[in-house]
PDB file of N, CA and C in Angstrom:
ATOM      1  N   UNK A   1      -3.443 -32.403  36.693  1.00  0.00           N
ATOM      2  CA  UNK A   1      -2.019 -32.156  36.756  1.00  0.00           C
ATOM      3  C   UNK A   1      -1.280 -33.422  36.353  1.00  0.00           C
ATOM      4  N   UNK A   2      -0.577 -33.330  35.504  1.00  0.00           N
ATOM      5  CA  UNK A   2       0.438 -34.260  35.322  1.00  0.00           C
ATOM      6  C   UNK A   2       1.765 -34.757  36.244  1.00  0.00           C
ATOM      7  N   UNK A   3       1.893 -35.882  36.156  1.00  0.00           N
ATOM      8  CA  UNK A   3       2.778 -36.228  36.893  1.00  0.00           C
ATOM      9  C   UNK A   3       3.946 -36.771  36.543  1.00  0.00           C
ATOM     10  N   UNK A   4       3.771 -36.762  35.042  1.00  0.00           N
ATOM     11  CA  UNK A   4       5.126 -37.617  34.157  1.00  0.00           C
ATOM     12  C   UNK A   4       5.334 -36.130  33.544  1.00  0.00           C
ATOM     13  N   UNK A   5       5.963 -34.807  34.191  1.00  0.00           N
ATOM     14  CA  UNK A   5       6.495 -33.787  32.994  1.00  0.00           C
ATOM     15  C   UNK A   5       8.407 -33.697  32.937  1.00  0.00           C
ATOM     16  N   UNK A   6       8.218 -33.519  31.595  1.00  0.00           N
ATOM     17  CA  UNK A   6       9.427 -33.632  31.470  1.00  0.00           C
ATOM     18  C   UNK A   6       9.980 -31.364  30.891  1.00  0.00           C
ATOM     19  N   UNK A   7      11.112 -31.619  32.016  1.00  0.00           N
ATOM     20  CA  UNK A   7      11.409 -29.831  31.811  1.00  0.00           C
ATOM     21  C   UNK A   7      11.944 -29.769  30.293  1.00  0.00           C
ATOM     22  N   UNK A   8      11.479 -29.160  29.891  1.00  0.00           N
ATOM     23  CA  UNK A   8      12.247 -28.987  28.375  1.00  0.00           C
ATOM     24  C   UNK A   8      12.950 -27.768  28.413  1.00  0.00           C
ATOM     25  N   UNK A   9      12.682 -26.338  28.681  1.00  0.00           N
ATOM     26  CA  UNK A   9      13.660 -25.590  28.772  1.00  0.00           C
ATOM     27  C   UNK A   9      13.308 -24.477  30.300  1.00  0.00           C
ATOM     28  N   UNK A  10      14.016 -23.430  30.766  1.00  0.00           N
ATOM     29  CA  UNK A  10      14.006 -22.283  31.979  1.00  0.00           C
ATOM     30  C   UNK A  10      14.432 -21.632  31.715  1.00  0.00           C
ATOM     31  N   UNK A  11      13.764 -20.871  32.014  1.00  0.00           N
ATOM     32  CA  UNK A  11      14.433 -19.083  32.152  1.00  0.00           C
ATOM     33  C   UNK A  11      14.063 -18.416  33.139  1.00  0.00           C
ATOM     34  N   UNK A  12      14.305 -17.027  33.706  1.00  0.00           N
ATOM     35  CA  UNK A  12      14.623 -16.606  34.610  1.00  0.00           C
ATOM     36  C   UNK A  12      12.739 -16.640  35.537  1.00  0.00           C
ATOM     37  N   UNK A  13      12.361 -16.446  34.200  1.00  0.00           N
ATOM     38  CA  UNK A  13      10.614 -16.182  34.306  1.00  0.00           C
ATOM     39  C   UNK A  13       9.848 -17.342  34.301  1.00  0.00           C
ATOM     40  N   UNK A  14      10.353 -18.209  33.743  1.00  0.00           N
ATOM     41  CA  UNK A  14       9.398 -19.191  33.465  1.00  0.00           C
ATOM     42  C   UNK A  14      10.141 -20.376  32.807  1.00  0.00           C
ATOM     43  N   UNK A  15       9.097 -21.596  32.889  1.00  0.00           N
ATOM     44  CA  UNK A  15       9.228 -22.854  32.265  1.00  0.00           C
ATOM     45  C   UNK A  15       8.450 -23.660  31.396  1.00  0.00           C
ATOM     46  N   UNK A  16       8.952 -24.110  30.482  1.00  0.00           N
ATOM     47  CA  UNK A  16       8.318 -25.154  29.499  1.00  0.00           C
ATOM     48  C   UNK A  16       8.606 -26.482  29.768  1.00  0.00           C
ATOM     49  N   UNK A  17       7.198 -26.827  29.704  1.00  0.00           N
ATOM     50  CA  UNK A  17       7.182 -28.501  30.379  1.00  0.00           C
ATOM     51  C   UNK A  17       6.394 -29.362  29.027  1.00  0.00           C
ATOM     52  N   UNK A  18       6.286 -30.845  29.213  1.00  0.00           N
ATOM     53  CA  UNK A  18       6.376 -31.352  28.115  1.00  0.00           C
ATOM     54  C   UNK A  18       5.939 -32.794  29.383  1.00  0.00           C
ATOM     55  N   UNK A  19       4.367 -32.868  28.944  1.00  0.00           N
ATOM     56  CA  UNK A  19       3.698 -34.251  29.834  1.00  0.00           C
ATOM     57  C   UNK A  19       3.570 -35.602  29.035  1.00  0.00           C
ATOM     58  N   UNK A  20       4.078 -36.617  28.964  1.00  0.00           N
ATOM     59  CA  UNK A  20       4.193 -37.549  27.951  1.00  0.00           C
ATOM     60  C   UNK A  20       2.948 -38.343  28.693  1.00  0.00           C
ATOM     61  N   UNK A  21       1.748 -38.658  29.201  1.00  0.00           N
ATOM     62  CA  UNK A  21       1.116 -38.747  29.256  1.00  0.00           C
ATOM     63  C   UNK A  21      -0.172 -37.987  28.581  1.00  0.00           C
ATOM     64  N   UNK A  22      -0.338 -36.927  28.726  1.00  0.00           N
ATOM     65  CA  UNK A  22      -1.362 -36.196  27.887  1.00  0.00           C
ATOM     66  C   UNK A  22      -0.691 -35.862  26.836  1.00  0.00           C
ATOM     67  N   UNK A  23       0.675 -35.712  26.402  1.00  0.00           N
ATOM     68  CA  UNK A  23       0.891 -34.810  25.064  1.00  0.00           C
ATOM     69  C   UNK A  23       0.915 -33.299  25.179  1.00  0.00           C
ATOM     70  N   UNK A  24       1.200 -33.162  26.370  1.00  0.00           N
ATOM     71  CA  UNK A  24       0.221 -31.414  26.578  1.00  0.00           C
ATOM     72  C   UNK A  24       1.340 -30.557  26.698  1.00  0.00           C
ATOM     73  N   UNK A  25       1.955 -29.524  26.126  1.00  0.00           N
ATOM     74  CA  UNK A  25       3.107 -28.502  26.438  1.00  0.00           C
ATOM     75  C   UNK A  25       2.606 -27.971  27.324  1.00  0.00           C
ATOM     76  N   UNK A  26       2.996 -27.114  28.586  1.00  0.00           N
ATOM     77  CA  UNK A  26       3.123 -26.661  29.696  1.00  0.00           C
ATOM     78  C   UNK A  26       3.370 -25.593  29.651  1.00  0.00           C
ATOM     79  N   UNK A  27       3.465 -24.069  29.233  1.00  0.00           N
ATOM     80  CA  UNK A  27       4.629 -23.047  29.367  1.00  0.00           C
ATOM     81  C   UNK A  27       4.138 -22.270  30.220  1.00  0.00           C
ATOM     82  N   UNK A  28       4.665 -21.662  31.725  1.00  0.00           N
ATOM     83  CA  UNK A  28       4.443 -21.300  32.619  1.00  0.00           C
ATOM     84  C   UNK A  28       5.419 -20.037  32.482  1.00  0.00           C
ATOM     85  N   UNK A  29       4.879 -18.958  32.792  1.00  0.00           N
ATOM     86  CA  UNK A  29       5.515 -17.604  32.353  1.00  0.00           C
ATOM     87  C   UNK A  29       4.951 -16.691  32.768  1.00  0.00           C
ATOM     88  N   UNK A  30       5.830 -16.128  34.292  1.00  0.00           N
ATOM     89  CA  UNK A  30       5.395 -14.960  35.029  1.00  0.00           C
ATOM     90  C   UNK A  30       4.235 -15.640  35.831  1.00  0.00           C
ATOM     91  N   UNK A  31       3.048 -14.430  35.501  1.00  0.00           N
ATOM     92  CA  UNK A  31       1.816 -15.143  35.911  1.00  0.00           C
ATOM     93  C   UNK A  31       0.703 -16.132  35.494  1.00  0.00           C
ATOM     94  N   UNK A  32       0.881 -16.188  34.279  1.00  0.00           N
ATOM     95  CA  UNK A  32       0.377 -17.023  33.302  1.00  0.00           C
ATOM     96  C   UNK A  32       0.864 -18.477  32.987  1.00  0.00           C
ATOM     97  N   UNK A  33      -0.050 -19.359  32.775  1.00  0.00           N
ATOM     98  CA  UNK A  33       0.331 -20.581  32.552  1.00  0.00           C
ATOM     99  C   UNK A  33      -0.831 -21.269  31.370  1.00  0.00           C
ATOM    100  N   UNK A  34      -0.210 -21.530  30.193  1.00  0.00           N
ATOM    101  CA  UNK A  34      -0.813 -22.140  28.950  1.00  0.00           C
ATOM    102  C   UNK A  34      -0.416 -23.819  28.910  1.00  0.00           C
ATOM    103  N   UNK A  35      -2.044 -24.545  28.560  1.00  0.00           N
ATOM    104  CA  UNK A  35      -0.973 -26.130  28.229  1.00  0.00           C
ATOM    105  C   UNK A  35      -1.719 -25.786  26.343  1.00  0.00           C
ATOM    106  N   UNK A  36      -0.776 -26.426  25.953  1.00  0.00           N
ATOM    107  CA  UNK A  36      -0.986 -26.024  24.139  1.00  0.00           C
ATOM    108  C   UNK A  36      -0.239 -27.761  24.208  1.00  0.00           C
ATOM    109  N   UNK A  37      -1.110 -28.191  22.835  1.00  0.00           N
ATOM    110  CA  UNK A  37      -0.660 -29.090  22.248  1.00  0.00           C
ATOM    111  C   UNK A  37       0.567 -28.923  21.216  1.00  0.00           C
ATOM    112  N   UNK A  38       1.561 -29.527  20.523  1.00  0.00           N
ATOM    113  CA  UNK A  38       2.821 -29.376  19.147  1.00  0.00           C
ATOM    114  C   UNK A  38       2.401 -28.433  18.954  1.00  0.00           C
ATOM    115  N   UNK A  39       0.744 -28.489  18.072  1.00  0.00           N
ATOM    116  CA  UNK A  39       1.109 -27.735  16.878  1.00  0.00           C
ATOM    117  C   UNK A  39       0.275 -26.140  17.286  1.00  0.00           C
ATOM    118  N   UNK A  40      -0.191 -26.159  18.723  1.00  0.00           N
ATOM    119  CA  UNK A  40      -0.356 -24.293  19.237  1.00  0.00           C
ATOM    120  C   UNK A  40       0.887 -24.085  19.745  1.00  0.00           C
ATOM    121  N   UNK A  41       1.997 -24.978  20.209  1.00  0.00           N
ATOM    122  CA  UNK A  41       2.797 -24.257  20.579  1.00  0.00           C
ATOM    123  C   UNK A  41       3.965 -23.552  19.119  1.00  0.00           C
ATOM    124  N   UNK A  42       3.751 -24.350  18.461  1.00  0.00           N
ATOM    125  CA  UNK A  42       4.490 -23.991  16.921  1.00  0.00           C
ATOM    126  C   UNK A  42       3.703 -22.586  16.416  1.00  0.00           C
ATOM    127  N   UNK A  43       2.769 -22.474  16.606  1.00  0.00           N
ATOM    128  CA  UNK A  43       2.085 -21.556  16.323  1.00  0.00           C
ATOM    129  C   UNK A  43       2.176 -20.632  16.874  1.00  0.00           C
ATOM    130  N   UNK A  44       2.281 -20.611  18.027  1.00  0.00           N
ATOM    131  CA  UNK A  44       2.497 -19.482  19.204  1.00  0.00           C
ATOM    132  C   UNK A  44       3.907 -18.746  19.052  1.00  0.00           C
ATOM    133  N   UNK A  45       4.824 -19.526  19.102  1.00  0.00           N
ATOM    134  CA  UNK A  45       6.251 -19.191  18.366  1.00  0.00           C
ATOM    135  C   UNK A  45       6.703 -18.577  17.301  1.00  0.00           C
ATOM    136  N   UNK A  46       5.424 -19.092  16.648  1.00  0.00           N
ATOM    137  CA  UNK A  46       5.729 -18.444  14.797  1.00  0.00           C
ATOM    138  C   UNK A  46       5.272 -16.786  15.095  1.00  0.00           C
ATOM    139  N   UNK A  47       3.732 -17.028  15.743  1.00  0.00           N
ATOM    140  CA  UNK A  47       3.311 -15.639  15.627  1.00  0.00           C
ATOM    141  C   UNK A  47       4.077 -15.080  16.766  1.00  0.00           C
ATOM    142  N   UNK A  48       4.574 -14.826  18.034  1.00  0.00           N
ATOM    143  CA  UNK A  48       5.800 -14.361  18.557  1.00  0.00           C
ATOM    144  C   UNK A  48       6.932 -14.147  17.596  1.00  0.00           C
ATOM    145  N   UNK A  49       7.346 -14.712  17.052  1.00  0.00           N
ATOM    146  CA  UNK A  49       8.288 -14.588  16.225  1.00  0.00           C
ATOM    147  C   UNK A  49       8.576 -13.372  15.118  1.00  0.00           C
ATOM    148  N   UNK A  50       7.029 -13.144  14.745  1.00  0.00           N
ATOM    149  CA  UNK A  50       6.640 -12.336  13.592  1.00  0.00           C
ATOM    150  C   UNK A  50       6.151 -10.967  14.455  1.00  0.00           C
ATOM    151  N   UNK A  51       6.263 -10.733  15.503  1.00  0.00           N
ATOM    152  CA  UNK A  51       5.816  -9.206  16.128  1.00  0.00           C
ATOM    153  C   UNK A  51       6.970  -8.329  15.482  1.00  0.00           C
ATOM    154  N   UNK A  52       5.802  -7.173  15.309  1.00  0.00           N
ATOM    155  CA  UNK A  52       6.642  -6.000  15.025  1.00  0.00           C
ATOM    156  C   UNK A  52       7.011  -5.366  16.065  1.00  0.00           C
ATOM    157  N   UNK A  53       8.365  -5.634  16.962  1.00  0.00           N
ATOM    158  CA  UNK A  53       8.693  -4.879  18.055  1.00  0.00           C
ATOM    159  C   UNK A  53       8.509  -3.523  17.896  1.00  0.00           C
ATOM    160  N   UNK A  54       9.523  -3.359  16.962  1.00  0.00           N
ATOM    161  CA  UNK A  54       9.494  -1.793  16.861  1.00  0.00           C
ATOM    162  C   UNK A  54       8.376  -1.218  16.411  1.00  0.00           C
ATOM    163  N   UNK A  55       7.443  -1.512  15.439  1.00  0.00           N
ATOM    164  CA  UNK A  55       6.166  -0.671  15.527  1.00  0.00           C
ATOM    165  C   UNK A  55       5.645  -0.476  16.707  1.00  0.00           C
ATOM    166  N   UNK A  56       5.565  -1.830  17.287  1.00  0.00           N
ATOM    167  CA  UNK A  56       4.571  -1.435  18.840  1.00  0.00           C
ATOM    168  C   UNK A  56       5.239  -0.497  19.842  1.00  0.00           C
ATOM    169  N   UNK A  57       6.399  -0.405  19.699  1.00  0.00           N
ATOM    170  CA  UNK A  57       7.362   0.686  20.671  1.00  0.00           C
ATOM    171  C   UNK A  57       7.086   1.939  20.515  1.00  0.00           C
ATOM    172  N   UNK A  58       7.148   1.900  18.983  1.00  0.00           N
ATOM    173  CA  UNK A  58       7.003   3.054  18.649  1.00  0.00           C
ATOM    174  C   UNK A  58       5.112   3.574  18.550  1.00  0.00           C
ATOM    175  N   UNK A  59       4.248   2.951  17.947  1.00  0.00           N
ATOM    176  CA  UNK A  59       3.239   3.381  18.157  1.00  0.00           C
ATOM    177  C   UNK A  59       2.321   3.421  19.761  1.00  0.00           C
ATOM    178  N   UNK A  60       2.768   2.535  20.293  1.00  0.00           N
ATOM    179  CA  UNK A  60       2.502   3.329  22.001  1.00  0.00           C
ATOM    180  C   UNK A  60       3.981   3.952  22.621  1.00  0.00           C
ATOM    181  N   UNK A  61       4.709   4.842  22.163  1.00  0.00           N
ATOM    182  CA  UNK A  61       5.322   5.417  22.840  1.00  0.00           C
ATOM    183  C   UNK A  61       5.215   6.640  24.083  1.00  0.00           C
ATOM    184  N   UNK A  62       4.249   7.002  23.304  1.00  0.00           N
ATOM    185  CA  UNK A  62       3.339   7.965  25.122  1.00  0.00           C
ATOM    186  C   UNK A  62       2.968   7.539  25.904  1.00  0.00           C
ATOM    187  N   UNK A  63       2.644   6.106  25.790  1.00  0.00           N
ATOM    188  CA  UNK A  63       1.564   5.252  26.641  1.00  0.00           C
ATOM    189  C   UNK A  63       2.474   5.418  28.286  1.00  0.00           C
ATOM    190  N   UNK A  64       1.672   5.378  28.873  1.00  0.00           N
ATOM    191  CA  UNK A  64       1.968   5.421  30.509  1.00  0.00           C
ATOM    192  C   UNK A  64       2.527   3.776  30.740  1.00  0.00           C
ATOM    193  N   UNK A  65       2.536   3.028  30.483  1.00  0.00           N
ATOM    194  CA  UNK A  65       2.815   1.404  30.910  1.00  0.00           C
ATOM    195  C   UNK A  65       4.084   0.879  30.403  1.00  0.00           C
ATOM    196  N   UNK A  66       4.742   0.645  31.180  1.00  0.00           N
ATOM    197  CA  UNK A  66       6.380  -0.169  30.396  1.00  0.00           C
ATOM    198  C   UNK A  66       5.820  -1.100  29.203  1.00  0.00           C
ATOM    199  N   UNK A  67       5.009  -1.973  29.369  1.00  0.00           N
ATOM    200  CA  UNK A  67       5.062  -3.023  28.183  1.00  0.00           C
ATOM    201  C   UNK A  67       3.916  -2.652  27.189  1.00  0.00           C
ATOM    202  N   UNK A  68       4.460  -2.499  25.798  1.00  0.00           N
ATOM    203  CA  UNK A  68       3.934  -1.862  25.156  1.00  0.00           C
ATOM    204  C   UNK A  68       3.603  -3.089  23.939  1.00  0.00           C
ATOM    205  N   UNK A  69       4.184  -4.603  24.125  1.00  0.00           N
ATOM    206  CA  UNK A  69       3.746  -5.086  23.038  1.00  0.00           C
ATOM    207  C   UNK A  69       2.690  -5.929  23.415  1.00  0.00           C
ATOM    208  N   UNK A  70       1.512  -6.349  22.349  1.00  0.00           N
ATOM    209  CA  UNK A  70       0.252  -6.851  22.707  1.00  0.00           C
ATOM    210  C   UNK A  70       0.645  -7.671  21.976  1.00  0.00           C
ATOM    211  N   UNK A  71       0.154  -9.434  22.696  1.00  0.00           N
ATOM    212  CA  UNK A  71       0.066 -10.594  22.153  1.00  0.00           C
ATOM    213  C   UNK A  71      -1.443 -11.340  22.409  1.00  0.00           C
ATOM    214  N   UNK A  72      -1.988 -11.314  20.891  1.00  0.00           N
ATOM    215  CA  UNK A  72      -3.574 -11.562  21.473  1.00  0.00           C
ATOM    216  C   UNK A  72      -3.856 -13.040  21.586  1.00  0.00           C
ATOM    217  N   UNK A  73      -4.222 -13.523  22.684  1.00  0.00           N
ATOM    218  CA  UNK A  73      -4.755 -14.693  22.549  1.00  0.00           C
ATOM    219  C   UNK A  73      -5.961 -15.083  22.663  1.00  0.00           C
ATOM    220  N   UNK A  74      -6.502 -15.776  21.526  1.00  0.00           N
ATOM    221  CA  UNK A  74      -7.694 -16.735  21.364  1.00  0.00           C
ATOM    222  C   UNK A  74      -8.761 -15.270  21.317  1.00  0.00           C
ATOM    223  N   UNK A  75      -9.396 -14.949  21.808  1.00  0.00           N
ATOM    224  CA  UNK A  75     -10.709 -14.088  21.585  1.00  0.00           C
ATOM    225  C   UNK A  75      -9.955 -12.278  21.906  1.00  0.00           C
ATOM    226  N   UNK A  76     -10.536 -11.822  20.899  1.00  0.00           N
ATOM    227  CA  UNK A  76     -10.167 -10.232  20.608  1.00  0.00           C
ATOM    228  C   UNK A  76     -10.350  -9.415  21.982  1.00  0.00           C
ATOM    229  N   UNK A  77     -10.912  -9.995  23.521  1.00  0.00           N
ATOM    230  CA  UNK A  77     -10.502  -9.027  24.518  1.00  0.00           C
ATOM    231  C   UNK A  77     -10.020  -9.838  25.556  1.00  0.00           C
ATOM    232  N   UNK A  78      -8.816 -10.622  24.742  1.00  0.00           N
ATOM    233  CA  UNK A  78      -8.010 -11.081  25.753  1.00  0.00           C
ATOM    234  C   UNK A  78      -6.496 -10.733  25.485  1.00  0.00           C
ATOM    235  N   UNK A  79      -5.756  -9.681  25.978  1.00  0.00           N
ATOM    236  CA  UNK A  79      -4.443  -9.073  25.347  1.00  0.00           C
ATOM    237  C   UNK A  79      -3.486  -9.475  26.711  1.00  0.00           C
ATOM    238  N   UNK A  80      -2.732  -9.890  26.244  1.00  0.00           N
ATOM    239  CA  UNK A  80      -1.104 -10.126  27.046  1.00  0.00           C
ATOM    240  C   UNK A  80      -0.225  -8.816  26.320  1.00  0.00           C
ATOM    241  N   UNK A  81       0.140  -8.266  27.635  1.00  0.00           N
ATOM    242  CA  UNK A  81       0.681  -7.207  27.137  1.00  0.00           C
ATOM    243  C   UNK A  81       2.132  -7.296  28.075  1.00  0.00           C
ATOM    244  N   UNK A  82       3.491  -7.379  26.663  1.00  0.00           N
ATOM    245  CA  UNK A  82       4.793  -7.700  27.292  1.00  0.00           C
ATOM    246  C   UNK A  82       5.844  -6.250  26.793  1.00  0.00           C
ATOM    247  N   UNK A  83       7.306  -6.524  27.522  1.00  0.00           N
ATOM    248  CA  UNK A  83       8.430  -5.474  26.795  1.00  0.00           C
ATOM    249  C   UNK A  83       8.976  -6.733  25.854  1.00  0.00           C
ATOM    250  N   UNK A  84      10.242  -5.679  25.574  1.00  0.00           N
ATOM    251  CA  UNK A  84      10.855  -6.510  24.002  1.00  0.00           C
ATOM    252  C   UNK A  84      12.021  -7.388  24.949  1.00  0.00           C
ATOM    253  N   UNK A  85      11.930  -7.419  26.567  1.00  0.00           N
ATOM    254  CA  UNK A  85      13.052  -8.268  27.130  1.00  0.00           C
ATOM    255  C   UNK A  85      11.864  -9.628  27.639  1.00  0.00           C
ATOM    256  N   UNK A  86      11.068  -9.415  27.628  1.00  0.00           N
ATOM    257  CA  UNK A  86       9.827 -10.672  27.833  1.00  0.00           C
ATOM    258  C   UNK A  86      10.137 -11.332  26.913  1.00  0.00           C
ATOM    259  N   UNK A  87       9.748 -10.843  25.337  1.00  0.00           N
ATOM    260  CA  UNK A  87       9.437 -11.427  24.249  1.00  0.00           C
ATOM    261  C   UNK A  87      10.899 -12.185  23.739  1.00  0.00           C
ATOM    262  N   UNK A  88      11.705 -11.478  24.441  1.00  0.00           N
ATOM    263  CA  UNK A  88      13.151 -12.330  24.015  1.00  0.00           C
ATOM    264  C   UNK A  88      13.247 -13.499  24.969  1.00  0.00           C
ATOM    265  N   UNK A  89      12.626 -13.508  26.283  1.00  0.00           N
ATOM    266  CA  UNK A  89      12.847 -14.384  27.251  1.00  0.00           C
ATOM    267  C   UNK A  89      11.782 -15.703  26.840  1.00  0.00           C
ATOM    268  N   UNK A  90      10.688 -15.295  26.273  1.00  0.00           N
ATOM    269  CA  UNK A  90       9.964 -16.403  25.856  1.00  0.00           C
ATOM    270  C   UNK A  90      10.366 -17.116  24.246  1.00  0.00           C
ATOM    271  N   UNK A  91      10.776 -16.057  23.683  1.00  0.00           N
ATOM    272  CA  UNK A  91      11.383 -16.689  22.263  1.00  0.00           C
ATOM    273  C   UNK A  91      12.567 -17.920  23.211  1.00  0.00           C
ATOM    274  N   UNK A  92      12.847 -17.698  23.756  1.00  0.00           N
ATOM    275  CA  UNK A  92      14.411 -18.242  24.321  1.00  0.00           C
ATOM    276  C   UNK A  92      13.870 -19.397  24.441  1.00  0.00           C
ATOM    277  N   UNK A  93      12.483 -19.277  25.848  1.00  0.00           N
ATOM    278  CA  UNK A  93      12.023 -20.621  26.468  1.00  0.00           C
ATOM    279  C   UNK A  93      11.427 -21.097  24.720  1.00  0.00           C
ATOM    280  N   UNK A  94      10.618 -21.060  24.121  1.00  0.00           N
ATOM    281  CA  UNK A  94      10.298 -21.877  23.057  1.00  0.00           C
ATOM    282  C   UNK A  94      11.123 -22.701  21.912  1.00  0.00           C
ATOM    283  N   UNK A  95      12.315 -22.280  22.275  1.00  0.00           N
ATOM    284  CA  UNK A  95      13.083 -22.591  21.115  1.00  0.00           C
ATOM    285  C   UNK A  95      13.880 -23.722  21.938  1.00  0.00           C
ATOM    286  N   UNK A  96      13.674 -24.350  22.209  1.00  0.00           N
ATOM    287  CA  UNK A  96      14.116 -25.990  22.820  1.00  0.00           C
ATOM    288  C   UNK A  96      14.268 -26.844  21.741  1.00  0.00           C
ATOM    289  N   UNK A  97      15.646 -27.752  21.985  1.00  0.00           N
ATOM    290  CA  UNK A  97      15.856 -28.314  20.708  1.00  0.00           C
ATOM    291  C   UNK A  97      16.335 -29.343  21.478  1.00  0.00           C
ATOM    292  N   UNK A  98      16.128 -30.451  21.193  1.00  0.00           N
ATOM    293  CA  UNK A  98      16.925 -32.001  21.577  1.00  0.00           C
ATOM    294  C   UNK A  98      18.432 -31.783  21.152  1.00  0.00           C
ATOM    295  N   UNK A  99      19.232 -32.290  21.884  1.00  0.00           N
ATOM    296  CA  UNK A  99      20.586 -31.888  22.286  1.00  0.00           C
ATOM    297  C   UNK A  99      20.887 -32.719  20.631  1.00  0.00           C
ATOM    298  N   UNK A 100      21.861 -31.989  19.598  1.00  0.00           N
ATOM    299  CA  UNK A 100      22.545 -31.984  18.812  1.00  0.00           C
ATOM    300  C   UNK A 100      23.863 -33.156  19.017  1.00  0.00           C
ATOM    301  N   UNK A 101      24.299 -33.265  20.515  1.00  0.00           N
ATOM    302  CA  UNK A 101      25.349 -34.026  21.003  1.00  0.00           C
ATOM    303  C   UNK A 101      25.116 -35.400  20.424  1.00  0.00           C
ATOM    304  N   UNK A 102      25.556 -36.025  19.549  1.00  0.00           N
ATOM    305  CA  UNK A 102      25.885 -37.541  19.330  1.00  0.00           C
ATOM    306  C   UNK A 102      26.749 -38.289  20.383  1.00  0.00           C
ATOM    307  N   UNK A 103      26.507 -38.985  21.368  1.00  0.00           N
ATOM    308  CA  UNK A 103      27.555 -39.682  22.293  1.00  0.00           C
ATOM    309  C   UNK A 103      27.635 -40.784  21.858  1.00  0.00           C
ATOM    310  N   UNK A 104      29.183 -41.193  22.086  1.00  0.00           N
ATOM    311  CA  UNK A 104      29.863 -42.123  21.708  1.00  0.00           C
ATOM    312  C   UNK A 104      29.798 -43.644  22.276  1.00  0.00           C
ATOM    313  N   UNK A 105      29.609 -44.308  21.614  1.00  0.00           N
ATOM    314  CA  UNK A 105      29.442 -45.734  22.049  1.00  0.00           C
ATOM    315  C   UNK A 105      30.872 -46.477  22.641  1.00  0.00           C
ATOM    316  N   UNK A 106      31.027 -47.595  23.495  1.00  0.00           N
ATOM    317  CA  UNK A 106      32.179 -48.087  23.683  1.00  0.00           C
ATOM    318  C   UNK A 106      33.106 -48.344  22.256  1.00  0.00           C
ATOM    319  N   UNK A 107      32.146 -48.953  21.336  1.00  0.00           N
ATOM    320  CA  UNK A 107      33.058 -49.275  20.104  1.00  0.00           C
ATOM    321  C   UNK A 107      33.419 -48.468  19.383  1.00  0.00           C
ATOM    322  N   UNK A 108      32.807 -47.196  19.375  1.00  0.00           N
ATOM    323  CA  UNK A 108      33.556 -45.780  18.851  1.00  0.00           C
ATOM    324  C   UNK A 108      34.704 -45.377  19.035  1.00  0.00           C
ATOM    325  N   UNK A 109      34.852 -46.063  20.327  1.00  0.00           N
ATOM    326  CA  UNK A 109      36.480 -45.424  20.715  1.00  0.00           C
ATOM    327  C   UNK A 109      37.381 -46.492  20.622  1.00  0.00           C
ATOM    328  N   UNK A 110      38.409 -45.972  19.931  1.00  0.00           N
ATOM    329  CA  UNK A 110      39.763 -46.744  19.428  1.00  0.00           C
ATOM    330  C   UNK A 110      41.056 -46.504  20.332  1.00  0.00           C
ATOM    331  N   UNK A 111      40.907 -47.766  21.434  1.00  0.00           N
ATOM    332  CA  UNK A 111      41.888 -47.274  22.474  1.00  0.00           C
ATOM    333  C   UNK A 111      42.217 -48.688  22.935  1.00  0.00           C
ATOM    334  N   UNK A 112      43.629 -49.412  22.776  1.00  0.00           N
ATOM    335  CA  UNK A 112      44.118 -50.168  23.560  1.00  0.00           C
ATOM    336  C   UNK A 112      44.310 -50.047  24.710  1.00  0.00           C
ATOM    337  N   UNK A 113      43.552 -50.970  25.410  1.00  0.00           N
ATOM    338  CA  UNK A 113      43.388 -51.216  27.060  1.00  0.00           C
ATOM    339  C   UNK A 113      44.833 -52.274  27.711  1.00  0.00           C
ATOM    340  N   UNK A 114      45.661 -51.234  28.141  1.00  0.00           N
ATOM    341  CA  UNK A 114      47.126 -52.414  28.910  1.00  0.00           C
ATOM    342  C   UNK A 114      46.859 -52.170  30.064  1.00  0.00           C
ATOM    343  N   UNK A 115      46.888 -53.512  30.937  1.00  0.00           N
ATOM    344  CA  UNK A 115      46.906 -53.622  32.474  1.00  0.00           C
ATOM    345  C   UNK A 115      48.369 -53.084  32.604  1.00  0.00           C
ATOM    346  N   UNK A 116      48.972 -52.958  33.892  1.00  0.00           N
ATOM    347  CA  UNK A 116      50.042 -53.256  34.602  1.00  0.00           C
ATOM    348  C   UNK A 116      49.875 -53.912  35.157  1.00  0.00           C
TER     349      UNK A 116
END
């Protein structure tokens, strides 16, 4: 277990963590918990990214089970099986971006300082 993690993003389900000691992504979700290095978690995202919701809705639509989309990981009888409000909740957690915000330095700001 790491002890230096840094939260990178939350959602209602879960969290993505980020250990600057090992390098190791964290994403903890529901019951499941994956550590993936950069470039499985880029990967994991891409192929999330690329599900055919609607085929899978539609081709198990009789199925007895709310979650009808299969996300296979690593060996062919290991299936994570989510709905299309999961797959939006984990697209959400993966998509973490370092804050865009530029903050301003003291000398940025152009402001005469008068005592009284």
């Amino acid at each position: 277990m790491c002890h230096s993690l840094n939260v990178l993003n939350r959602s209602k389900n879960g969290v993505l963590t980020f250990c600057n000691h090992t390098k190791l992504f964290q994403l903890l979700f529901n019951n499941l918990c994956f550590e993936l290095y950069e470039w499985e978690l880029d990967a994991l995202k891409e192929y999330i990214g690329q599900l055919d919701l609607n085929y899978w809705e539609n081709h198990l639509q009789h199925w007895a089970h709310q979650r009808k989309i299969p996300i296979s990981v690593g060996k062919k009888h290991f299936i994570i099986l989510v709905n299309r409000e999961e797959i939006q909740e984990l697209l959400g957690l993966l998509s973490f971006e370092e804050s865009g915000i530029a903050y301003l330095n003291f000398q940025d700001i152009d402001y005469q300082f008068i005592e009284n």
